[in-house]
Protein backbone atom coordinates (compact mmCIF):
# COMPACT_ATOMS: atom_id res chain seq x y z
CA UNK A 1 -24.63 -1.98 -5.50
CA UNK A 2 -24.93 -5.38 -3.62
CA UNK A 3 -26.58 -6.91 -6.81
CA UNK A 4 -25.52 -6.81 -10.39
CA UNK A 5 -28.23 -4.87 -12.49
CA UNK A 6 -30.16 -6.44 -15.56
CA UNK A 7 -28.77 -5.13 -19.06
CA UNK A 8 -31.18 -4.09 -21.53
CA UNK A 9 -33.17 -0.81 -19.99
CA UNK A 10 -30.89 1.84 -20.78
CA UNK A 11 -33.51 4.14 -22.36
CA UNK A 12 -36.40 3.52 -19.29
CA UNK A 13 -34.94 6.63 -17.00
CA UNK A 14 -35.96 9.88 -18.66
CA UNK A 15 -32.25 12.07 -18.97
CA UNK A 16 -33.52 14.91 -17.46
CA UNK A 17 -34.53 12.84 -14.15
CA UNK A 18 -32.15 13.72 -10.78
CA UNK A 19 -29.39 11.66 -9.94
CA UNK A 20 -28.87 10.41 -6.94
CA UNK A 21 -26.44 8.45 -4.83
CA UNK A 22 -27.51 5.92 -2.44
CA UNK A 23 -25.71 6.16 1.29
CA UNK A 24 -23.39 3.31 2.46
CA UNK A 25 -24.01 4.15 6.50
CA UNK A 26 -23.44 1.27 9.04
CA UNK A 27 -20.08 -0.71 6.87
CA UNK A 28 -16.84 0.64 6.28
CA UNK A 29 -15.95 1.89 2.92
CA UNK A 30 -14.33 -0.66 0.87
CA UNK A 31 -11.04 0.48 -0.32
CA UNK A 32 -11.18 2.64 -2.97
CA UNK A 33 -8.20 2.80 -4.63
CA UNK A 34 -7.80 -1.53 -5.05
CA UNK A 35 -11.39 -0.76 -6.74
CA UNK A 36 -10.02 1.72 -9.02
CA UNK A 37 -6.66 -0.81 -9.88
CA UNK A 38 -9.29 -3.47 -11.05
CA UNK A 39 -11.16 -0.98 -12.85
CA UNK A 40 -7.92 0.44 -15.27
CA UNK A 41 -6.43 -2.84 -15.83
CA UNK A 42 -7.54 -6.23 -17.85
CA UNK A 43 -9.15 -8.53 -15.47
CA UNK A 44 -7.65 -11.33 -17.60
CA UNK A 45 -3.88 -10.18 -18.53
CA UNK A 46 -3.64 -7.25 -15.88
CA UNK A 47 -2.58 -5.08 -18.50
CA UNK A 48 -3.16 -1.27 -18.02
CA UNK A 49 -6.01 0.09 -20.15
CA UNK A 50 -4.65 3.85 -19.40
CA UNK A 51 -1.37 5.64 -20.22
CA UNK A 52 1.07 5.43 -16.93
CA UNK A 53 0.34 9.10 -15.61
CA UNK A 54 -3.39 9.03 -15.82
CA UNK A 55 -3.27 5.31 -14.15
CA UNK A 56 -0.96 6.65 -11.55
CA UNK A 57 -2.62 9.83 -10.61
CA UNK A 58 -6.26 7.84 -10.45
CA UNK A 59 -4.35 5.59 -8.06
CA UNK A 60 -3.06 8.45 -5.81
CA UNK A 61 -6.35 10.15 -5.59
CA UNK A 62 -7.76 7.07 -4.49
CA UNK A 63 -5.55 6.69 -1.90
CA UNK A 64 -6.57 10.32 -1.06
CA UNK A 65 -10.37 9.35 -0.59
CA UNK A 66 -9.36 6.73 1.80
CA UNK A 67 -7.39 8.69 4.11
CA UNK A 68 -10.41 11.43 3.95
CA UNK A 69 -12.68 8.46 4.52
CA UNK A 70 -10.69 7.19 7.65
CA UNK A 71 -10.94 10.31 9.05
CA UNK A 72 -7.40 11.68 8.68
CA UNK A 73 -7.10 14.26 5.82
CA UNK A 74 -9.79 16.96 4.09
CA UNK A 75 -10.00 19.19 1.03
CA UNK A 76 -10.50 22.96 0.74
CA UNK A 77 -9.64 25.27 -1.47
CA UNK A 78 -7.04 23.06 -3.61
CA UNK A 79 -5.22 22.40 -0.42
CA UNK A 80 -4.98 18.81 1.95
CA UNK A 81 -5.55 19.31 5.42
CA UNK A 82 -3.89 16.36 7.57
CA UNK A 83 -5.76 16.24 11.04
CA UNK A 84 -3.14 15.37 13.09
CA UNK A 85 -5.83 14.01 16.17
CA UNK A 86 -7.66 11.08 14.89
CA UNK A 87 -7.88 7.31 14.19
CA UNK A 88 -4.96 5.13 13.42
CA UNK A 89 -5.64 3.22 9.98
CA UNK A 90 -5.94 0.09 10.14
CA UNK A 91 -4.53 -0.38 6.78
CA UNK A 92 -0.81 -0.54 6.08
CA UNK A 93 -0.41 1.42 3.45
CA UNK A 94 -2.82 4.12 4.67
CA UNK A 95 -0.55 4.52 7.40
CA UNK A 96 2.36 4.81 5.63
CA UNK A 97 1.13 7.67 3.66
CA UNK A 98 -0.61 9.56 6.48
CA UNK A 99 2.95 9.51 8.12
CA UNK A 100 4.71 10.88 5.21
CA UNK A 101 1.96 13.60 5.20
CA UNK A 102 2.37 14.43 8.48
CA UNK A 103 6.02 15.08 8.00
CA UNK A 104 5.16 17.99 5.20
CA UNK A 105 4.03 21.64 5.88
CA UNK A 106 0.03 21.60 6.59
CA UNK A 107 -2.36 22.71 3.56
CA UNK A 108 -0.03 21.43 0.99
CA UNK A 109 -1.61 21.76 -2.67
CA UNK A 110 -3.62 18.56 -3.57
CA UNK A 111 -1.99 18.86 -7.02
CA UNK A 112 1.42 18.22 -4.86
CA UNK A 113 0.08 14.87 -3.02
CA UNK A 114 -1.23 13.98 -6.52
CA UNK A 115 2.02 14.05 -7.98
CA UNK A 116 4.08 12.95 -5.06
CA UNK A 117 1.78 9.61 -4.46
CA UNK A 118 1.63 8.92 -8.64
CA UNK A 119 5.34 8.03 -8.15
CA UNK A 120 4.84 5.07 -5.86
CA UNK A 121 1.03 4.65 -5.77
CA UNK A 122 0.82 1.88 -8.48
CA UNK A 123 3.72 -0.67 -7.31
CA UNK A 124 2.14 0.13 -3.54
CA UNK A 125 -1.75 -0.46 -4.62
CA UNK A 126 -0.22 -4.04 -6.34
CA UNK A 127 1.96 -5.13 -3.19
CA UNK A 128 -1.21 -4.39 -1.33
CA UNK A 129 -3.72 -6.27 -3.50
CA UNK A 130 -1.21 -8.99 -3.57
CA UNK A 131 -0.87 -9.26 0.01
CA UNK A 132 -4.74 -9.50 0.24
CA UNK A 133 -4.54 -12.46 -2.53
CA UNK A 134 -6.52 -10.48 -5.31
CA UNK A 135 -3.34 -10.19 -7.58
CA UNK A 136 -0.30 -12.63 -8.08
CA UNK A 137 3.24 -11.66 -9.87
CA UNK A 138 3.80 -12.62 -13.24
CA UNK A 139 7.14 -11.76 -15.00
CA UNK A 140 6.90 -11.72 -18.82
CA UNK A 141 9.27 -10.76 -21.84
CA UNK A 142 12.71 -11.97 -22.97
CA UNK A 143 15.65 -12.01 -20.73
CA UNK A 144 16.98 -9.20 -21.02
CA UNK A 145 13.78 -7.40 -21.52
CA UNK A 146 11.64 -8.56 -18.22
CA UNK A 147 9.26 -6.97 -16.32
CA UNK A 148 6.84 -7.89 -14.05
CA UNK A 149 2.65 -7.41 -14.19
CA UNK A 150 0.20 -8.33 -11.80
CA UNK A 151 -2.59 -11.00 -12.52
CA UNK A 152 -5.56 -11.00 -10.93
CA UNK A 153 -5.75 -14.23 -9.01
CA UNK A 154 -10.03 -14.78 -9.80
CA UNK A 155 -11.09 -13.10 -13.11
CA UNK A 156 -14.32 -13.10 -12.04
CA UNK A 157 -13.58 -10.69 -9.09
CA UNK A 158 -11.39 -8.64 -10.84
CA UNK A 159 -14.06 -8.09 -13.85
CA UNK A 160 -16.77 -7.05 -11.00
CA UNK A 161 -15.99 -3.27 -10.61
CA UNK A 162 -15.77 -2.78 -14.57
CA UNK A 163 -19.09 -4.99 -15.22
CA UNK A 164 -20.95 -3.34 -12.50
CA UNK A 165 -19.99 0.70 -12.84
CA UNK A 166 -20.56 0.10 -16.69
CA UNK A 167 -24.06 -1.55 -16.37
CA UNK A 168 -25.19 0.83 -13.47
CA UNK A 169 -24.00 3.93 -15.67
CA UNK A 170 -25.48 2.35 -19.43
CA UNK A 171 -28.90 2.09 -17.22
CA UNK A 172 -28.75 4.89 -14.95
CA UNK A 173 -28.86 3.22 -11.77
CA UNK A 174 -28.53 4.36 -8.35
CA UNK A 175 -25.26 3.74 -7.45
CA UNK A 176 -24.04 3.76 -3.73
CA UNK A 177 -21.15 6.65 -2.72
CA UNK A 178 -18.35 4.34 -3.35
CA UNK A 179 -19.45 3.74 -6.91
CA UNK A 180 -19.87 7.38 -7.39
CA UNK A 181 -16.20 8.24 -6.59
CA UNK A 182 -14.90 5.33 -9.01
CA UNK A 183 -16.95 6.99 -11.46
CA UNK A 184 -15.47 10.24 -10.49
CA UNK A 185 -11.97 8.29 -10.88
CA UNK A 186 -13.27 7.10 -14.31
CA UNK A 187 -14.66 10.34 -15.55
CA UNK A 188 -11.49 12.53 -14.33
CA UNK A 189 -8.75 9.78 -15.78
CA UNK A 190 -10.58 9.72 -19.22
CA UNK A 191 -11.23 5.78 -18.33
CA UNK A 192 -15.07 6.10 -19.02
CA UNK A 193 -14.18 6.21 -23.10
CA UNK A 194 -13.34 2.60 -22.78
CA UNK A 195 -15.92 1.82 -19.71
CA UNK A 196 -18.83 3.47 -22.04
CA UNK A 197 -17.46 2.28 -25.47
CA UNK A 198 -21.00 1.69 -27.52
CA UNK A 199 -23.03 3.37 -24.55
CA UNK A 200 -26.15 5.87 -25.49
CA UNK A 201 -25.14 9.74 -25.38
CA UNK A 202 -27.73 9.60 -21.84
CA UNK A 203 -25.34 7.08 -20.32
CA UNK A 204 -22.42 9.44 -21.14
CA UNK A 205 -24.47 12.33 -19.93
CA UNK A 206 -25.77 10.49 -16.60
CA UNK A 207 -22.04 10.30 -15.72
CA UNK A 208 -20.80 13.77 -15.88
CA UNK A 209 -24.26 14.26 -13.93
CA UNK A 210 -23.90 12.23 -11.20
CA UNK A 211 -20.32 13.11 -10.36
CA UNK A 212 -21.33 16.84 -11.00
CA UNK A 213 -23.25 16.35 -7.93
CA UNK A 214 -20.68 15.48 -5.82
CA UNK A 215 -21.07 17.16 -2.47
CA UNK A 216 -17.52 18.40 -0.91
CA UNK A 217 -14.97 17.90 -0.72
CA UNK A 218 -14.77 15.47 -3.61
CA UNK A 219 -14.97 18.02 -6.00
CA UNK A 220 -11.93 19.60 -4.64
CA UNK A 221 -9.61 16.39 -5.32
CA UNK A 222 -11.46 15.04 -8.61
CA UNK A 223 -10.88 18.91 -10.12
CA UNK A 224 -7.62 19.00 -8.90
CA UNK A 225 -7.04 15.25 -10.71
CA UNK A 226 -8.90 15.98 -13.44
CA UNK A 227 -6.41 18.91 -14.21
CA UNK A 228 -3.50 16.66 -13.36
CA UNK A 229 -4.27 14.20 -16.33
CA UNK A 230 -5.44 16.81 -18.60
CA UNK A 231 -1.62 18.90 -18.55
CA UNK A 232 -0.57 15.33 -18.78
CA UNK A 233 -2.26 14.57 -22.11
CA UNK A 234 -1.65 18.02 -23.48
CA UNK A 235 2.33 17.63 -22.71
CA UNK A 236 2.59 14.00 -24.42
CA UNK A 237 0.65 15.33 -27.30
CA UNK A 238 3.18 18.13 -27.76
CA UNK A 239 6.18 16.45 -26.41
């Protein structure tokens, strides 16, 4: 949504009332997966709010939805299709991924580009969003204990995505297709427990709804993803 909507009507749209998202014809899709960053990290101390695999694989399916959005890849039946004909990216790191994919066997398994781009996707999304200005380095901990996180350079654009997808979802807004597929990213990462903490059982419900509608392919790659995370859980819970 191009404006941020007013808090305090979450129980005006009946639950039983269609969803429905609202087309984003005639501008490019922003990209998706810097979205998603913002949205599973602290917009103050750039701290992860989700365990490493589920941030990684969110990251990687992002990445996914941009390639499909620039024309380049497609989903059927749990496989990628890489359309070797088409338009260059103009982003960097698009390209660099699309070129590793074209190196592979065509119709690889999406769970297989999930897992292969989780290994890099978060350190690549950062250099990125740092290049753009949106994050800046920041190493923390004792000497011999350092590591580095990334700060977002202007809280207030970093807490957009989070204040916008929560208040759109808590009052059952229309949201526009980019917002749907961060929700989707939200919903299939187990991020909305945190992005709907204190929000009505309708605003819960209104989620699953809307992304339920999904046309394809997305719910190819948010089933695959969704999948992902879930074996994830279940293996740290019994490891």
């Amino acid at each position: 949504m191009n404006t941020s909507p007013a808090v305090g009507d979450e129980h005006t749209r009946p639950a039983h009332q269609p969803v429905r998202a609202v087309a984003t014809a005639h501008r490019p899709p922003p990209l998706i997966a810097n979205d998603f960053y913002l949205l599973a990290h602290d917009d103050q101390t750039g701290q992860p709010r989700l365990f490493h695999t589920a941030l990684s694989l969110g990251l990687a399916a992002g990445l996914l939805m941009e390639l499909h959005y620039a024309g380049r890849i497609s989903f059927s039946r749990g496989r990628v299709h890489v359309w070797r004909d088409g338009p260059t990216p103009a982003d960097w790191l698009q390209h660099k991924i699309l070129d590793r994919m074209l190196t592979e066997p065509q119709d690889t398994p999406v769970r297989e580009w999930l897992s292969y781009l989780a290994t890099t996707a978060g350190e690549q999304v950062a250099h990125r969003m740092t290049q753009a200005g949106l994050l800046r380095e920041q190493t923390t901990g004792r000497r011999w204990r350092r590591r580095t996180v990334y700060v977002p350079t202007d809280i207030n654009a970093a807490a957009w995505p989070w204040a916008r997808l929560s208040q759109q979802l808590r009052n059952r807004r229309d949201l526009h297709e980019h917002d749907v597929l961060l929700a989707g990213l939200v919903l299939h990462t187990q991020l909305d427990t945190a992005l709907l903490d204190g929000a009505s059982w309708a605003a819960r419900d209104y989620l699953g709804r809307l992304v339920g509608q999904l046309w394809p392919p997305w719910p190819e790659l948010l089933g695959e993803l969704g999948a992902a995370v879930g074996a994830a859980v279940l293996s740290h819970r019994t490891s």
